[in-house]
Protein backbone atom coordinates (compact mmCIF):
# COMPACT_ATOMS: atom_id res chain seq x y z
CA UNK A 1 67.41 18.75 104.31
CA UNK A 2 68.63 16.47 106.24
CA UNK A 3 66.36 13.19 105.25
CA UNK A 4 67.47 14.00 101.75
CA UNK A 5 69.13 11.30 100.48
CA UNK A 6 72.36 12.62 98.64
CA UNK A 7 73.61 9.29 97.46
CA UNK A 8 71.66 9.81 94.90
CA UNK A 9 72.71 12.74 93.40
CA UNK A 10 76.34 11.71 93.69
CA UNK A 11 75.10 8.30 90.97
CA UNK A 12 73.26 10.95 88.55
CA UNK A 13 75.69 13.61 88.27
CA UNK A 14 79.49 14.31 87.73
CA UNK A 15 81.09 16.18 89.90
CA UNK A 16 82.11 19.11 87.67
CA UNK A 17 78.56 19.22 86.77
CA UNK A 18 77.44 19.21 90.43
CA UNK A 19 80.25 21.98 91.25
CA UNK A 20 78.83 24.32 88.35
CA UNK A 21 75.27 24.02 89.42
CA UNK A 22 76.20 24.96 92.94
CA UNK A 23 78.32 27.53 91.49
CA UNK A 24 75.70 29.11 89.31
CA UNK A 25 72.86 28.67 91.61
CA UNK A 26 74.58 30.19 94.96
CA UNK A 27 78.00 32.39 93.66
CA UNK A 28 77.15 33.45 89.92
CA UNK A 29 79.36 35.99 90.30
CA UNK A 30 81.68 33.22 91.03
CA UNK A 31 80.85 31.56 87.41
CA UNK A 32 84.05 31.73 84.89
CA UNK A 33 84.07 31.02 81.37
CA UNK A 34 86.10 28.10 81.60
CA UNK A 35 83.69 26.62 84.03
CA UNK A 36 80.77 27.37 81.70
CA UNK A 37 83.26 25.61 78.36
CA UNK A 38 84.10 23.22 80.39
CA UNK A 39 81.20 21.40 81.55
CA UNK A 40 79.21 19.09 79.11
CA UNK A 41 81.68 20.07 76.27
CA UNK A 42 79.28 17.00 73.98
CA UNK A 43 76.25 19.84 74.06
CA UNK A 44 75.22 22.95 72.05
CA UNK A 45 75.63 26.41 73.59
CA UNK A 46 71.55 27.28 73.30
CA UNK A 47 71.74 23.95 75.47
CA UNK A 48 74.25 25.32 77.57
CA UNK A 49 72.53 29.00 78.00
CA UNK A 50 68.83 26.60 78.33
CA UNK A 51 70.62 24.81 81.44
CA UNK A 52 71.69 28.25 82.98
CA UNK A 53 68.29 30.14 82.60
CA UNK A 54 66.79 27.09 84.23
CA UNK A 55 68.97 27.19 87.09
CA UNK A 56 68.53 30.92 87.48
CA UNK A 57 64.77 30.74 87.93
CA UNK A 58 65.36 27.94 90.32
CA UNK A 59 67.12 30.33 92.09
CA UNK A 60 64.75 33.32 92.12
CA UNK A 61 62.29 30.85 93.05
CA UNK A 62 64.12 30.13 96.16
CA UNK A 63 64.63 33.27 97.04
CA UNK A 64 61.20 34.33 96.63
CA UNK A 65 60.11 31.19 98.70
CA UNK A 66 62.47 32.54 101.54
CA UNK A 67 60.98 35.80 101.28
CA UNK A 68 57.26 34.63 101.36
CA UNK A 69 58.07 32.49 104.64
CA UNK A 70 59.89 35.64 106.14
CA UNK A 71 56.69 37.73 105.35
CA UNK A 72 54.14 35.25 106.73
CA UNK A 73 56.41 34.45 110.42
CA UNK A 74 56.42 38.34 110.76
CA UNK A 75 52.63 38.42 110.19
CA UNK A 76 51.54 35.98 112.34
């Protein structure tokens, strides 16, 4: 959006963290291994694998959002 405020963001996360969630959420297919070592290396993998499912449904949900607002312009 373009009111969003992304200052914000930039304060609460690192940048390799910011970079894999972008990764993950838009190009998964563009997700390595080292990427997925690599980024909070002080947490457990079922955290790791926790963090990824989240950010998966985050992304079906968008994509079901888009799809909902593409159904209801056609229809009306």
């Amino acid at each position: 959006y373009d009111d969003y405020d992304y200052g914000e963001v930039n304060q609460l996360l690192e940048r390799s963290l910011k970079i894999y969630i972008k990764t993950v959420a838009c190009y998964p297919e563009k997700t390595t291994k080292r990427m997925y070592t690599q980024f909070w290396r002080h947490f457990k993998h079922s955290e790791k694998v926790h963090i990824n499912l989240l950010l998966l449904e985050a992304r079906m949900q968008a994509a079901l959002l888009y799809a909902l607002r593409a159904v209801t312009r056609y229809m009306t």
